[in-house]
PDB file of N, CA and C in Angstrom:
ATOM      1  N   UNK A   1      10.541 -11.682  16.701  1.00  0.00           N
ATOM      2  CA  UNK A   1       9.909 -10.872  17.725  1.00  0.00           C
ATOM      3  C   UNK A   1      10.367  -9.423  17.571  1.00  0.00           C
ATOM      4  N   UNK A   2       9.589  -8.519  17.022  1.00  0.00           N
ATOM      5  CA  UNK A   2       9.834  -7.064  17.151  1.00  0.00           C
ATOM      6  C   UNK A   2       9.810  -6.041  18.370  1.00  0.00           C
ATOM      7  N   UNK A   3      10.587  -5.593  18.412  1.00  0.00           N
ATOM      8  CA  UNK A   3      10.693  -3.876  19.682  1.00  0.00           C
ATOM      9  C   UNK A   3      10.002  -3.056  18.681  1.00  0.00           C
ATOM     10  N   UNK A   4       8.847  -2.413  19.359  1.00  0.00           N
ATOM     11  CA  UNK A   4       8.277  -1.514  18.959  1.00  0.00           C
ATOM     12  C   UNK A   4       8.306  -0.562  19.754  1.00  0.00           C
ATOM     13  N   UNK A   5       7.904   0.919  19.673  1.00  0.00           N
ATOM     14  CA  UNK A   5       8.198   1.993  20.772  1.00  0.00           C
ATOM     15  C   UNK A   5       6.698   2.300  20.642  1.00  0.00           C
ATOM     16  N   UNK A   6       6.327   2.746  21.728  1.00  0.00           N
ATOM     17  CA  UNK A   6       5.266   3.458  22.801  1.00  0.00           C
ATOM     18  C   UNK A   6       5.606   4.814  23.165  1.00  0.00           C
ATOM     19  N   UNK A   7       3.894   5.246  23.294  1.00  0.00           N
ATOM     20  CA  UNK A   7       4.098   6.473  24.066  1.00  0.00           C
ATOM     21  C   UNK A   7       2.719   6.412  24.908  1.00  0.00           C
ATOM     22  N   UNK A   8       2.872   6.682  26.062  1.00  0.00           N
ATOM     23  CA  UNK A   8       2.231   6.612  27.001  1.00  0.00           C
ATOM     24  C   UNK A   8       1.061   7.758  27.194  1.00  0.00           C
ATOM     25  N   UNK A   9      -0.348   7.726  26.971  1.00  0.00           N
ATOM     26  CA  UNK A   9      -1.270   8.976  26.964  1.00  0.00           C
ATOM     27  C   UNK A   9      -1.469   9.205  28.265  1.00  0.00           C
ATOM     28  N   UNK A  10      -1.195   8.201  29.868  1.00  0.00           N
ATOM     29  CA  UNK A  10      -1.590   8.569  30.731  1.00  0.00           C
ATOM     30  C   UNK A  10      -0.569   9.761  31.325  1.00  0.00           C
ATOM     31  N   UNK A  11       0.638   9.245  31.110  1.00  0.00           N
ATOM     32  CA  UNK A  11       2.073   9.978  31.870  1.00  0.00           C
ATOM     33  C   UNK A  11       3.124  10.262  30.435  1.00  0.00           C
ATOM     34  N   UNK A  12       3.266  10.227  29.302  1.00  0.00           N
ATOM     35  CA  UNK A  12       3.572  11.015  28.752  1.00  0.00           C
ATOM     36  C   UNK A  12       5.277  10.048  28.516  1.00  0.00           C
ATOM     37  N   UNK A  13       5.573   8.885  29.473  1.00  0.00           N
ATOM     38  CA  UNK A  13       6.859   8.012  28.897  1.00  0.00           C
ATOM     39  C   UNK A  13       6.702   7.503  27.141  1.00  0.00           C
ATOM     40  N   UNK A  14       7.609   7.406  27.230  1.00  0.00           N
ATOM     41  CA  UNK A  14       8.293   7.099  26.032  1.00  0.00           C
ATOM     42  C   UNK A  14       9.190   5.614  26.325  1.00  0.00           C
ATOM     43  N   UNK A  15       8.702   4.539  25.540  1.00  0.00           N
ATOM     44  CA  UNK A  15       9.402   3.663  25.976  1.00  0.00           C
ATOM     45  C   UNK A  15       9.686   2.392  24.959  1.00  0.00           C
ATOM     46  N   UNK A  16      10.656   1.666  25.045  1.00  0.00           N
ATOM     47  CA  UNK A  16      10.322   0.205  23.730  1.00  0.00           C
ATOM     48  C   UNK A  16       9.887  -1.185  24.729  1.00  0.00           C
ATOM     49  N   UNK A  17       9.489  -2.227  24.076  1.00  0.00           N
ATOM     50  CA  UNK A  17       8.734  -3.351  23.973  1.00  0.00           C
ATOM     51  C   UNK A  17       9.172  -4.495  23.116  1.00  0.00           C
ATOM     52  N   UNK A  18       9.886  -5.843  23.836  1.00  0.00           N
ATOM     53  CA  UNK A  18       9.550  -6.377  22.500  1.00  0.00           C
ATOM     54  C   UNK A  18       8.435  -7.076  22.828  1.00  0.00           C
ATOM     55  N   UNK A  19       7.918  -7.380  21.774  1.00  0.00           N
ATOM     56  CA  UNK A  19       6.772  -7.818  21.779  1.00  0.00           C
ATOM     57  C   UNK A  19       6.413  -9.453  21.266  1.00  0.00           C
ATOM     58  N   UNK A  20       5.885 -11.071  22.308  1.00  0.00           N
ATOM     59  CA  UNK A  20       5.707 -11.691  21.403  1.00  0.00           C
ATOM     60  C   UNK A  20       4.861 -12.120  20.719  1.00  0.00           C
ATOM     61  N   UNK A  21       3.493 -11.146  21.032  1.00  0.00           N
ATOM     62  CA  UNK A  21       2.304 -11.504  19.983  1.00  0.00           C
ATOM     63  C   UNK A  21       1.640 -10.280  20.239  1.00  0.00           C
ATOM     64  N   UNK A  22       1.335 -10.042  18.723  1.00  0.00           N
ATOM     65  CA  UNK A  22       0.719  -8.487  18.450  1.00  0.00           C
ATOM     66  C   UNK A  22      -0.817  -8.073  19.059  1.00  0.00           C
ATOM     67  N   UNK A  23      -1.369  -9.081  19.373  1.00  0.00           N
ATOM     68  CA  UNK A  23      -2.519  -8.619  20.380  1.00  0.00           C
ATOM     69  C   UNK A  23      -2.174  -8.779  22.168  1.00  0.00           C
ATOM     70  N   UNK A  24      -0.772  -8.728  21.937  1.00  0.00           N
ATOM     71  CA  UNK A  24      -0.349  -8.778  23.686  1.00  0.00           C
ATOM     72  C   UNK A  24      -0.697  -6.909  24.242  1.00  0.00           C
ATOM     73  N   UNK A  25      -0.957  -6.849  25.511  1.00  0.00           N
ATOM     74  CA  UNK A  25      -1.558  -5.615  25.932  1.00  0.00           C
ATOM     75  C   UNK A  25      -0.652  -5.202  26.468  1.00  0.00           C
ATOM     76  N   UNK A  26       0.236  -4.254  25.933  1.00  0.00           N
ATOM     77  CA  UNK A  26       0.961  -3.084  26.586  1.00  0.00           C
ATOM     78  C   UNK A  26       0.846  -2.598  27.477  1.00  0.00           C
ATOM     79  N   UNK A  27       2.023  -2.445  28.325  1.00  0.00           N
ATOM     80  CA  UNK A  27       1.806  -1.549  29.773  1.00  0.00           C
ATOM     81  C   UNK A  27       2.900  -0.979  30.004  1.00  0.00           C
ATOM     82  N   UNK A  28       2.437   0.191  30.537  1.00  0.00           N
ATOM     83  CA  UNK A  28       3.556   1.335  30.794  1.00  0.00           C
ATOM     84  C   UNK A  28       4.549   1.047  31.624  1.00  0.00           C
ATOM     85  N   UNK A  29       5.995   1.078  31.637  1.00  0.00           N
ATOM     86  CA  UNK A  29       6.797   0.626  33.103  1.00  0.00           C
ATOM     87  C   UNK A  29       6.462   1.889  33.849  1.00  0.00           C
ATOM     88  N   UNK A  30       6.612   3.114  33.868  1.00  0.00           N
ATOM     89  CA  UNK A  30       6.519   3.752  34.396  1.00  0.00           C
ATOM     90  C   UNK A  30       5.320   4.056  35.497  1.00  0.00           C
ATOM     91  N   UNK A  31       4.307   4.131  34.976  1.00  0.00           N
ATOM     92  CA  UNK A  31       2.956   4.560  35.476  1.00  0.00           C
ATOM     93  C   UNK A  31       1.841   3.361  35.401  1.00  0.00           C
ATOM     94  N   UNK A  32       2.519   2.185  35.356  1.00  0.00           N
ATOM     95  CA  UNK A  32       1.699   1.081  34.793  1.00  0.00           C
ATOM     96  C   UNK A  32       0.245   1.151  34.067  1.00  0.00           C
ATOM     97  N   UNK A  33       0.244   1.654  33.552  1.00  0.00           N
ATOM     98  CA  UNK A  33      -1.359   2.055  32.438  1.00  0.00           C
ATOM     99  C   UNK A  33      -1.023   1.316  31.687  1.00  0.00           C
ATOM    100  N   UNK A  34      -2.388   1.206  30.891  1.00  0.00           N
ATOM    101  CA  UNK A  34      -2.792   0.538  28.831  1.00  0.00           C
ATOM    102  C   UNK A  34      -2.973   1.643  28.455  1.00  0.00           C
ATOM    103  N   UNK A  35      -2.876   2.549  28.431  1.00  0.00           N
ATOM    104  CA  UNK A  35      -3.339   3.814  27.614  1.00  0.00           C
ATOM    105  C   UNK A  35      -1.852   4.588  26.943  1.00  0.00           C
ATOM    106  N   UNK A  36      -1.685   2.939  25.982  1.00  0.00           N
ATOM    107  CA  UNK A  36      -0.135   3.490  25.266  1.00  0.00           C
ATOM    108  C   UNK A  36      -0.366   3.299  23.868  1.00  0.00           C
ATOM    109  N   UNK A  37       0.262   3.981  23.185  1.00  0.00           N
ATOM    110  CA  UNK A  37       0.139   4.245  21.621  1.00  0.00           C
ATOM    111  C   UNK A  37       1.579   3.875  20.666  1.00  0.00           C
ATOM    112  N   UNK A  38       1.231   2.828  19.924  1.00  0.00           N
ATOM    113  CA  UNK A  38       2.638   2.766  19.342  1.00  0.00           C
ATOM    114  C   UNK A  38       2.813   3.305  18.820  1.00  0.00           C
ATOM    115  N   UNK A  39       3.752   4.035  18.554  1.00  0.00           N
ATOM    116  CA  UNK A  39       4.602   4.995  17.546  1.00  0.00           C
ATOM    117  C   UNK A  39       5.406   4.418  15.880  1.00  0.00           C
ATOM    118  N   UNK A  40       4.976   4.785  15.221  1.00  0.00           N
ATOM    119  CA  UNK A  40       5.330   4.811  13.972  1.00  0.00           C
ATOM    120  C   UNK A  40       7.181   5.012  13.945  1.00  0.00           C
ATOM    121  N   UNK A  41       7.873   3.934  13.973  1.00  0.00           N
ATOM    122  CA  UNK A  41       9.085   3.895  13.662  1.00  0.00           C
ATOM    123  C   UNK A  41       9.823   3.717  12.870  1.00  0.00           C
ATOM    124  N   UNK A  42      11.473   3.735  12.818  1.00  0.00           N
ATOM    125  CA  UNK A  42      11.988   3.256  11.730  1.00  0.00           C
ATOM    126  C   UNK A  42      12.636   1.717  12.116  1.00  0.00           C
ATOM    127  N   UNK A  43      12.737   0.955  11.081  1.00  0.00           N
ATOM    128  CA  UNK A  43      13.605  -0.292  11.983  1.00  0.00           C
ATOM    129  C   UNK A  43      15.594  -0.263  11.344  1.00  0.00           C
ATOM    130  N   UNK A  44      15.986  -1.097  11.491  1.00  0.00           N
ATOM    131  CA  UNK A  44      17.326  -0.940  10.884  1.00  0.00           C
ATOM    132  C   UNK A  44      18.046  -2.334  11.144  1.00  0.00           C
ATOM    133  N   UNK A  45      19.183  -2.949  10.429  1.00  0.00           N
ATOM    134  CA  UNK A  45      19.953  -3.735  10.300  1.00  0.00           C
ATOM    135  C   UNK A  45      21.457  -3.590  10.166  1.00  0.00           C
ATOM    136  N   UNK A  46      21.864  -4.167  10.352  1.00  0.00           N
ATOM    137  CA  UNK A  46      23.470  -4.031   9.845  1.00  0.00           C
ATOM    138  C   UNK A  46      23.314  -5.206   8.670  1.00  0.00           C
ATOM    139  N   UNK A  47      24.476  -4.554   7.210  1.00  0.00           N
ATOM    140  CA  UNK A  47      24.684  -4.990   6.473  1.00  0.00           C
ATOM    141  C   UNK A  47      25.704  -4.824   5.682  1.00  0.00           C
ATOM    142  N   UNK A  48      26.721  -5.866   5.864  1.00  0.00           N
ATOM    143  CA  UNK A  48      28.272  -5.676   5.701  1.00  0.00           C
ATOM    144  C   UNK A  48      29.139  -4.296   6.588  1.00  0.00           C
ATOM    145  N   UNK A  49      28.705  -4.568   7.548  1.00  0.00           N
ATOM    146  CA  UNK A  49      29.527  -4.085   8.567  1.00  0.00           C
ATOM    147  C   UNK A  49      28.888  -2.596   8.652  1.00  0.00           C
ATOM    148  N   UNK A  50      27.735  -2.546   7.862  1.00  0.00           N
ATOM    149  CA  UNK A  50      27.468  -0.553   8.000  1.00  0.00           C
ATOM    150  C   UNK A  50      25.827  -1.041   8.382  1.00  0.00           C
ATOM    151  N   UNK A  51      25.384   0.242   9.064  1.00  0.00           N
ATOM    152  CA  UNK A  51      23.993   0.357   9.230  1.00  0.00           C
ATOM    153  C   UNK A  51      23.447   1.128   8.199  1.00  0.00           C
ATOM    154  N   UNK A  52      22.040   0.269   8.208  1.00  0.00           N
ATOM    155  CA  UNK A  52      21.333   0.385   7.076  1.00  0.00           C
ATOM    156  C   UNK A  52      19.861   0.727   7.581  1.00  0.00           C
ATOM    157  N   UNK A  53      19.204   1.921   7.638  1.00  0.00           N
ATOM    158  CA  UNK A  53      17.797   2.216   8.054  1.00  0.00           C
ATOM    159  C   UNK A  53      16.550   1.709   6.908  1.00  0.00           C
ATOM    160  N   UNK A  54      15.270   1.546   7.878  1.00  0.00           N
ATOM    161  CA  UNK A  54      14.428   1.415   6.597  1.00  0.00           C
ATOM    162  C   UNK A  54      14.204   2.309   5.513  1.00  0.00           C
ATOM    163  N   UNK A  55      14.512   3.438   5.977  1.00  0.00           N
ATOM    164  CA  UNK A  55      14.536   4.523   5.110  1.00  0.00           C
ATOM    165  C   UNK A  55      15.797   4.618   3.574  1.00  0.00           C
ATOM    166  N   UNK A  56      16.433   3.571   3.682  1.00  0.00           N
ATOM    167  CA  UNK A  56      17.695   3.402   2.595  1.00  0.00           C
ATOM    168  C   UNK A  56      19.045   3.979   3.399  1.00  0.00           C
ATOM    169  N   UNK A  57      18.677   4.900   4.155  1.00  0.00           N
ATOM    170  CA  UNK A  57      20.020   5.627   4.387  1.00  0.00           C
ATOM    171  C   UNK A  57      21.393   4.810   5.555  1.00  0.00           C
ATOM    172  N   UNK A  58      22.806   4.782   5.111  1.00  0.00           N
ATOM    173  CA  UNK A  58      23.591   4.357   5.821  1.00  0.00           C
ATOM    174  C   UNK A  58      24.513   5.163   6.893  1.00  0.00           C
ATOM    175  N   UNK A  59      24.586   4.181   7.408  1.00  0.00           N
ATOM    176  CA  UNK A  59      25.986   4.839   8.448  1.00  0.00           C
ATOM    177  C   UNK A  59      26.696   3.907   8.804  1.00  0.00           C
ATOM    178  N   UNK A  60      28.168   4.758   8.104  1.00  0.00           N
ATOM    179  CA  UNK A  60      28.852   3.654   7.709  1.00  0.00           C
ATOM    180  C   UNK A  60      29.982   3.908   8.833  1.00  0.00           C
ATOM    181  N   UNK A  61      30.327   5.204  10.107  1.00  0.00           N
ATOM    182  CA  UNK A  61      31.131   4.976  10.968  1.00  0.00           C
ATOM    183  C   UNK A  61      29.946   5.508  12.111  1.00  0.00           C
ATOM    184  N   UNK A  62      28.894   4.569  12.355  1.00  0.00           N
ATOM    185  CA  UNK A  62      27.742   5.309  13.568  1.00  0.00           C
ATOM    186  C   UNK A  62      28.433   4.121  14.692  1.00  0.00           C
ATOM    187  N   UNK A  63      28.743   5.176  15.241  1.00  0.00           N
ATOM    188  CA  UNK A  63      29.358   4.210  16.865  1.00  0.00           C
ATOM    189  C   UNK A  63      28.087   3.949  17.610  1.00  0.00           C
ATOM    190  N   UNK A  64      27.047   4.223  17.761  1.00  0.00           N
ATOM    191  CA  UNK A  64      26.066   3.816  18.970  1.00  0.00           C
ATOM    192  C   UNK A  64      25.490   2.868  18.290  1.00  0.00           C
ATOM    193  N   UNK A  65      25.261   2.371  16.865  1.00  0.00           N
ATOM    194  CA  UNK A  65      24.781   0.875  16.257  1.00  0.00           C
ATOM    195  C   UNK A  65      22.927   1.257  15.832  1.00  0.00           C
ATOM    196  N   UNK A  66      22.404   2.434  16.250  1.00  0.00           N
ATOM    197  CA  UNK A  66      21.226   2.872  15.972  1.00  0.00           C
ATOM    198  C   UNK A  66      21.013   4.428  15.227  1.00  0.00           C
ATOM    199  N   UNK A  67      19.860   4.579  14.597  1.00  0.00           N
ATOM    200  CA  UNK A  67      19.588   5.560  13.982  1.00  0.00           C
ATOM    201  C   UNK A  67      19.855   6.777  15.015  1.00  0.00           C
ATOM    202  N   UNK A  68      19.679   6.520  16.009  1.00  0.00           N
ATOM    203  CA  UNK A  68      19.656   7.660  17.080  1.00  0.00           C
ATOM    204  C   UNK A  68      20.904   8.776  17.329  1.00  0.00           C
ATOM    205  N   UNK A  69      21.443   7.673  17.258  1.00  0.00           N
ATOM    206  CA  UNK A  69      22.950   8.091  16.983  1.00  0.00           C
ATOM    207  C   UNK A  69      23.173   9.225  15.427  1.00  0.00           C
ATOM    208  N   UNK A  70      22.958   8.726  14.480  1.00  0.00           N
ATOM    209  CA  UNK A  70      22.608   9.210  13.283  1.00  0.00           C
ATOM    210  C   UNK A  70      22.588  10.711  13.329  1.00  0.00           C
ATOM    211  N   UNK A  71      22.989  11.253  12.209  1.00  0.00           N
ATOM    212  CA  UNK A  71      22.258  12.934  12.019  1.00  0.00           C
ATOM    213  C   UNK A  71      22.233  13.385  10.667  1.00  0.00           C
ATOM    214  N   UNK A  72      21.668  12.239  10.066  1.00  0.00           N
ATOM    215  CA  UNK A  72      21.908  12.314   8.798  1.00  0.00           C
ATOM    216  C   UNK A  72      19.983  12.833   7.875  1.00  0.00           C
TER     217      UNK A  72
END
């Protein structure tokens, strides 16, 4: 089951989802609308103790466990 992120065209949130079937209909927490757009993300794993983005790149002392954290 994937978290995918949203962005909301009615009110402008920003938000994640997991999701368990890809024709399930999104709704905003915020403003409760369907008029949300998934956003093109990155995903990531841990692998041997370091994070690993889809993009190849690691972080190998990222304390928050996500790219976000990151500034690489």
């Amino acid at each position: 089951m994937p978290i995918f992120e949203y962005h909301c065209n009615q009110c402008g949130q920003e938000f994640e989802k997991l999701v368990f079937k890809l024709s399930e209909a999104v709704q905003c927490p915020a403003c409760e609308g369907y008029e949300v757009k998934k956003k093109f993300s990155a995903f990531g794993m841990k692998s041997g103790g370091k994070f690993v983005s889809s993009s190849g790149s690691s972080c190998s002392s990222c304390s928050s466990h996500s790219c976000a954290g990151c500034h690489h």
